[in-house]
N, C-alpha and C. Protein backbone atom coordinates (compact mmCIF):
# COMPACT_ATOMS: atom_id res chain seq x y z
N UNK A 1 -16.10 -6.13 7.88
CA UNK A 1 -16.05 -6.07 6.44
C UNK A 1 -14.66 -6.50 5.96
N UNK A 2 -14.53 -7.24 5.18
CA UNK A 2 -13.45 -7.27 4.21
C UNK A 2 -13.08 -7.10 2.99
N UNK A 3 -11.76 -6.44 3.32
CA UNK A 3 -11.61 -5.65 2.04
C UNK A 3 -10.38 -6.50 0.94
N UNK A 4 -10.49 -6.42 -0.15
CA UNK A 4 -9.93 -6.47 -1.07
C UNK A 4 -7.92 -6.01 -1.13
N UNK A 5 -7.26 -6.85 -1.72
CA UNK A 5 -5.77 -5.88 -1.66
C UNK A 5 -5.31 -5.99 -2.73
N UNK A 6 -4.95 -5.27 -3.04
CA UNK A 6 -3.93 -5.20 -4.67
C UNK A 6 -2.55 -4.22 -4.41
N UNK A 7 -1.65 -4.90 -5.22
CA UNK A 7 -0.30 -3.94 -5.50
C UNK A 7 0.07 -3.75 -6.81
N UNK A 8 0.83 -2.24 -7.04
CA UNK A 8 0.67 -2.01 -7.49
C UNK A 8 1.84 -2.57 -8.87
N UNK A 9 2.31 -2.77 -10.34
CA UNK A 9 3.19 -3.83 -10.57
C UNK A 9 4.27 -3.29 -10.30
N UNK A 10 5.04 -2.00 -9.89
CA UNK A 10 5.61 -1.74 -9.89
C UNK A 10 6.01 -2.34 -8.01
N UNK A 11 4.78 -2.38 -7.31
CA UNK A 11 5.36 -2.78 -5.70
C UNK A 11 5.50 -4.27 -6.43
N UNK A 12 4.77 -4.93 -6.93
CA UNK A 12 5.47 -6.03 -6.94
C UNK A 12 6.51 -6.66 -7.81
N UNK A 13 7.40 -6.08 -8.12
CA UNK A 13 8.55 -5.97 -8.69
C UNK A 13 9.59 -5.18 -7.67
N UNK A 14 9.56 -4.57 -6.98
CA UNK A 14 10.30 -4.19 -6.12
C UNK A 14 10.00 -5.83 -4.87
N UNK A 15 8.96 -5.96 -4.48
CA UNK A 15 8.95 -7.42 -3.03
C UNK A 15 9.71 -8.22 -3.87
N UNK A 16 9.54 -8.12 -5.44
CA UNK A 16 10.27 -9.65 -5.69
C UNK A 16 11.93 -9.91 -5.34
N UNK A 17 12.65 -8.41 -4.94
CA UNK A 17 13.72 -8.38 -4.75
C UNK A 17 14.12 -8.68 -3.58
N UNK A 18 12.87 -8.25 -2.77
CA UNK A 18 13.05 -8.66 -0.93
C UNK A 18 13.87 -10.03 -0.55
N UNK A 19 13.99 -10.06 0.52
CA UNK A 19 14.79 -11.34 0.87
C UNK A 19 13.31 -11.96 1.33
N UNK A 20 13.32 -13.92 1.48
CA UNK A 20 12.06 -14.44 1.83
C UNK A 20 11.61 -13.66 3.04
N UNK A 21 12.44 -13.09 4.11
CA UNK A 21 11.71 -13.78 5.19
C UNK A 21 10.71 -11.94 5.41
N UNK A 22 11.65 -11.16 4.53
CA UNK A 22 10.62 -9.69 4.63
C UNK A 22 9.13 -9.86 3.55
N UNK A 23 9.32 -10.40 2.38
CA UNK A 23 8.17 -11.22 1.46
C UNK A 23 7.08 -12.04 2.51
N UNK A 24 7.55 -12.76 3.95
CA UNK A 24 6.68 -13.39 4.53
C UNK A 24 6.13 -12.19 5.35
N UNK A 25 6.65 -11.40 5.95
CA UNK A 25 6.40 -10.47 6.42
C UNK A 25 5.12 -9.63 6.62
N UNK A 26 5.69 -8.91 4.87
CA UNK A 26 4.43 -8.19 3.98
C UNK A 26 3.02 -9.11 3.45
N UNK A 27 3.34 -10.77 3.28
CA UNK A 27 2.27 -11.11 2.95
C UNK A 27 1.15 -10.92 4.53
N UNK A 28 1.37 -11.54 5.45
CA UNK A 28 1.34 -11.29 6.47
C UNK A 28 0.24 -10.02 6.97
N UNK A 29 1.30 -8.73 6.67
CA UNK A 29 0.42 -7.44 6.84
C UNK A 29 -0.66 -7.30 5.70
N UNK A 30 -0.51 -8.07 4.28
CA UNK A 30 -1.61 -7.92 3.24
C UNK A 30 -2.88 -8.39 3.85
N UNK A 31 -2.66 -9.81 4.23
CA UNK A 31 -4.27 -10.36 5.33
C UNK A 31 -4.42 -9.69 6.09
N UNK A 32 -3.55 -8.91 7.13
CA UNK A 32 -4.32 -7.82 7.98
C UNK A 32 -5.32 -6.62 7.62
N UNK A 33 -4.55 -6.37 6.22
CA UNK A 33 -4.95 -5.20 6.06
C UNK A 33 -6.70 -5.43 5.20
N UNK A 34 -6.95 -6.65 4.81
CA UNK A 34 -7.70 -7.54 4.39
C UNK A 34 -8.79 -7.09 5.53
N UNK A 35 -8.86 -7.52 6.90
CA UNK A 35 -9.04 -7.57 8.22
C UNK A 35 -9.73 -5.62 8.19
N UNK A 36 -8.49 -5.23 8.85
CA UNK A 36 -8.58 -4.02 9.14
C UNK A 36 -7.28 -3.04 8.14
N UNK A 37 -7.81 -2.23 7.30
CA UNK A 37 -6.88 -1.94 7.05
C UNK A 37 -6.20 -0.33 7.37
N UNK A 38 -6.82 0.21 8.43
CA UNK A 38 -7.07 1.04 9.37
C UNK A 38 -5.27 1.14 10.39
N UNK A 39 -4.75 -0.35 10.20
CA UNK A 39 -3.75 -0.74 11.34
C UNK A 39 -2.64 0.32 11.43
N UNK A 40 -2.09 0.87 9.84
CA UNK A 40 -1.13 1.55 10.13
C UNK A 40 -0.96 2.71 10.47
N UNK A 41 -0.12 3.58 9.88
CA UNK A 41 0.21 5.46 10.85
C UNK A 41 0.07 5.90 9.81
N UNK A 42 -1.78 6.95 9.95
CA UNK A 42 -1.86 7.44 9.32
C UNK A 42 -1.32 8.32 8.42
N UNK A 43 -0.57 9.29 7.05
CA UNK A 43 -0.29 10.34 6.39
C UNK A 43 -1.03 11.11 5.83
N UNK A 44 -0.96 12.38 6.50
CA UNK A 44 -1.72 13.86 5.50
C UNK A 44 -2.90 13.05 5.33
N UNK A 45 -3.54 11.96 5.28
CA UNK A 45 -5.23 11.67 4.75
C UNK A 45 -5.11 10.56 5.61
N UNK A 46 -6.46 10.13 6.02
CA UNK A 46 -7.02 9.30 6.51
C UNK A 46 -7.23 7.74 5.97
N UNK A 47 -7.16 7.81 4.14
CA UNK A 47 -6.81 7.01 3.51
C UNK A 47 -6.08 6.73 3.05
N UNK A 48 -4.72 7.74 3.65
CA UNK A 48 -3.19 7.25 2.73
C UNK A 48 -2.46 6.79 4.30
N UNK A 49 -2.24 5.69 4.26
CA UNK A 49 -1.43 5.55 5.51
C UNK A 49 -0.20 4.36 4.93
N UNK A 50 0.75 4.11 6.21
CA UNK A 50 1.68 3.15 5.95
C UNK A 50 1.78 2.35 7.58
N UNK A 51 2.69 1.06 6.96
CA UNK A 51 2.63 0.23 7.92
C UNK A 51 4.24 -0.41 7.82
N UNK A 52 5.19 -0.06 9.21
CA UNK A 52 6.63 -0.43 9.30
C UNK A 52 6.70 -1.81 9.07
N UNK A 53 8.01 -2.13 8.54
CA UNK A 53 8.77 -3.33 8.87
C UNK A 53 10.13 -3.78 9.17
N UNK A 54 10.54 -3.42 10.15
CA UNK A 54 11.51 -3.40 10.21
C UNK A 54 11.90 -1.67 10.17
N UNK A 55 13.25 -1.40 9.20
CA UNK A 55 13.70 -0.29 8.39
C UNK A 55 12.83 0.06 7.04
N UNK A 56 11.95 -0.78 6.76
CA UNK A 56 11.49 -0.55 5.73
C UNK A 56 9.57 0.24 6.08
N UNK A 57 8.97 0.63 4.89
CA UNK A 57 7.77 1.40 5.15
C UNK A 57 6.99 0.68 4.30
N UNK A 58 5.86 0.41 4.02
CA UNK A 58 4.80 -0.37 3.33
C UNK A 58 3.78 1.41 3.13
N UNK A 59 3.55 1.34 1.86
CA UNK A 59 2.51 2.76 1.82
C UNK A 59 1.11 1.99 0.70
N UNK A 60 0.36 2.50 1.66
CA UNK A 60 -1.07 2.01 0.99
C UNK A 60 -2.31 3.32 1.24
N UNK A 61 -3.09 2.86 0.01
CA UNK A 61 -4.04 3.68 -0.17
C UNK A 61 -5.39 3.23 -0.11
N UNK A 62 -6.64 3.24 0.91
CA UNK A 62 -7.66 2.38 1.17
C UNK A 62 -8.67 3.51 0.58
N UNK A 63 -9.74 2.42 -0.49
CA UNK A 63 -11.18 3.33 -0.97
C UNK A 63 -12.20 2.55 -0.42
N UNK A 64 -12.52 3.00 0.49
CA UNK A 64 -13.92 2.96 1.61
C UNK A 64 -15.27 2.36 0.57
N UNK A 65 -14.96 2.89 -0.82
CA UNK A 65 -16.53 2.54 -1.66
C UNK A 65 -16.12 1.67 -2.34
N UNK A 66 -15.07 1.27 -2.69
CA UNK A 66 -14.64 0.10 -3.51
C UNK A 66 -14.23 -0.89 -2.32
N UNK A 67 -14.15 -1.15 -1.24
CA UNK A 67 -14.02 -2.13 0.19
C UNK A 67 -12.28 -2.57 -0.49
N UNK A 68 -11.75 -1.88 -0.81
CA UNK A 68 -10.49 -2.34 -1.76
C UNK A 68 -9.18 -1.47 -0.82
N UNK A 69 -8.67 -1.91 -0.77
CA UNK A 69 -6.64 -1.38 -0.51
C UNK A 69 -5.85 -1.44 -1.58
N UNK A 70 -4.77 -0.70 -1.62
CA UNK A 70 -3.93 -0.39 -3.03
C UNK A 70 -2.70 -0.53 -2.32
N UNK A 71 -1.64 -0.88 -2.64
CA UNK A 71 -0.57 -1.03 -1.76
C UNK A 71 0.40 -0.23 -2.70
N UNK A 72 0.69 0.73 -3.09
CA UNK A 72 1.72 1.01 -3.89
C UNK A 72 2.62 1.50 -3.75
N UNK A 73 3.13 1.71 -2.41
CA UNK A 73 5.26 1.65 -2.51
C UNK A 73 5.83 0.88 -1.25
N UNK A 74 6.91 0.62 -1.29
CA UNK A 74 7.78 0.21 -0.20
C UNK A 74 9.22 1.29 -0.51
N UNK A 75 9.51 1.38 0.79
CA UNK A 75 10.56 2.33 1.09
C UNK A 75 11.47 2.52 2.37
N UNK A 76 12.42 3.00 2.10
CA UNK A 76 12.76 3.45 3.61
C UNK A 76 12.49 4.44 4.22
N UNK A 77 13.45 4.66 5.47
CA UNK A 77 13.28 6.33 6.28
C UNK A 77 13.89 7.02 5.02
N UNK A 78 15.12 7.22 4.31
CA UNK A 78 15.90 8.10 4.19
C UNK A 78 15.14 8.61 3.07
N UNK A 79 14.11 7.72 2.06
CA UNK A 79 13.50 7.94 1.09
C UNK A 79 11.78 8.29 1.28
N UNK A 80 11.70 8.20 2.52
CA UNK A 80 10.19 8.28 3.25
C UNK A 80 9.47 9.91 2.47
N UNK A 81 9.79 11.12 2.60
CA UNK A 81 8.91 12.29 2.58
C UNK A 81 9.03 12.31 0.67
N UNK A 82 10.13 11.61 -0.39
CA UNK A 82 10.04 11.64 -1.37
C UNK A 82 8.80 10.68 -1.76
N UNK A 83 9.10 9.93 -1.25
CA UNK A 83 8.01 8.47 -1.57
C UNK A 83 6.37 8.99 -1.18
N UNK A 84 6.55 9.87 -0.19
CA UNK A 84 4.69 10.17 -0.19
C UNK A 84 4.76 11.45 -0.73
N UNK A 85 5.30 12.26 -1.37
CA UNK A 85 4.96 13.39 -2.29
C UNK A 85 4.83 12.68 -3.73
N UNK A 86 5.17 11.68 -3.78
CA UNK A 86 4.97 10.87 -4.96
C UNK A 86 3.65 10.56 -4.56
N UNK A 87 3.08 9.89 -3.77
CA UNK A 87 2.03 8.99 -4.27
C UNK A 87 0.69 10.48 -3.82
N UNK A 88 1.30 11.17 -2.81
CA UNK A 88 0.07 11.83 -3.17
C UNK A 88 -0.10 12.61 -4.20
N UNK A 89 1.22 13.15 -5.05
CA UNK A 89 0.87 13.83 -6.53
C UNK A 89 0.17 12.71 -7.15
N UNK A 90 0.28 11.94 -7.38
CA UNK A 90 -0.18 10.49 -8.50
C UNK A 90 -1.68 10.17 -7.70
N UNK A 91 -2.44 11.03 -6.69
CA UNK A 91 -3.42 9.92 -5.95
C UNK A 91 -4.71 10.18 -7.35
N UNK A 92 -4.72 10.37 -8.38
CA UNK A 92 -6.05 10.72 -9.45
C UNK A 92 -5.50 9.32 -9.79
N UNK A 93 -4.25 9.19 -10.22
CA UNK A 93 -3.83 7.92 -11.57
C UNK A 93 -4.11 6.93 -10.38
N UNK A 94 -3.65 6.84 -9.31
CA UNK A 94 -4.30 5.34 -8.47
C UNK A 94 -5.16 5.03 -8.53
N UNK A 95 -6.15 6.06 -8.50
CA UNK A 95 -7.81 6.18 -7.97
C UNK A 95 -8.04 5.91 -9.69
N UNK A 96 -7.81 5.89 -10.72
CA UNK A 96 -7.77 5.44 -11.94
C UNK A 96 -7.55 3.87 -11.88
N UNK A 97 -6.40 3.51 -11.65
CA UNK A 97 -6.18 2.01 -11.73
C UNK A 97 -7.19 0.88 -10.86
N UNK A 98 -7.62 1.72 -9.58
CA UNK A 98 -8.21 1.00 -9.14
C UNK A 98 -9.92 1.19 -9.62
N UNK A 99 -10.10 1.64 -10.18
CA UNK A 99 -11.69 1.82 -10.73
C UNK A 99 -11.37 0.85 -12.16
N UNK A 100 -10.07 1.15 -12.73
CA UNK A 100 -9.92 -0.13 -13.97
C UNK A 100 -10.21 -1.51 -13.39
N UNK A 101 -9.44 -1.53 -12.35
CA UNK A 101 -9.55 -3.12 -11.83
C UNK A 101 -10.79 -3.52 -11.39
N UNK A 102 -11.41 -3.30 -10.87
CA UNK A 102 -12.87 -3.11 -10.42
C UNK A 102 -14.05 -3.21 -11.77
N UNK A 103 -13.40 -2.97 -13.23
CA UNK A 103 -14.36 -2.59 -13.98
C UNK A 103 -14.10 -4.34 -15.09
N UNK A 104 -12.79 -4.59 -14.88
CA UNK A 104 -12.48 -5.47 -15.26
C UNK A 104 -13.10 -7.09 -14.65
């Protein structure tokens, strides 16, 4: 099956700052995750996981009924346990955006 990927505008406003060759990187893991998006280390849920690069963390959120991925942060280690208490307080407003996009 393949799934769908979206980020969120705020991740993509942060990649636009990346240097090219981490931007080639992440596009890279977006077709994987296209593929399988299963690849990375799982967090606290089965559908919130992330995928390394380097020093940096890729955090995505996969909905099994929408065949869709949400990609919404990049981060480091030092900012890692802030960055997923964020997205799992916020996981209603994701699960919002992505039923907008879908409806659109």
């Amino acid at each position: 099956m393949v799934y769908a990927v979206f980020a969120t505008e705020n991740l993509k406003k942060e990649l636009s700052k990346l240097s090219q060759q981490t931007q080639t990187k992440i596009t890279k893991i977006f077709l994987q995750l296209k593929e399988n998006p299963y690849v990375g280390d799982s967090l606290k849920y089965k559908f919130f996981r992330e995928k390394r690069i380097k020093e940096k963390r890729l955090y995505y959120l996969i909905y099994e009924n929408l065949s869709a991925v949400l990609v919404v942060a990049i981060g480091g280690k030092k900012t890692q346990q802030k960055t997923i208490n964020h997205i799992i307080y916020y996981l209603s407003e994701y699960k919002k955006y992505m039923e907008n996009l879908f409806k659109k």
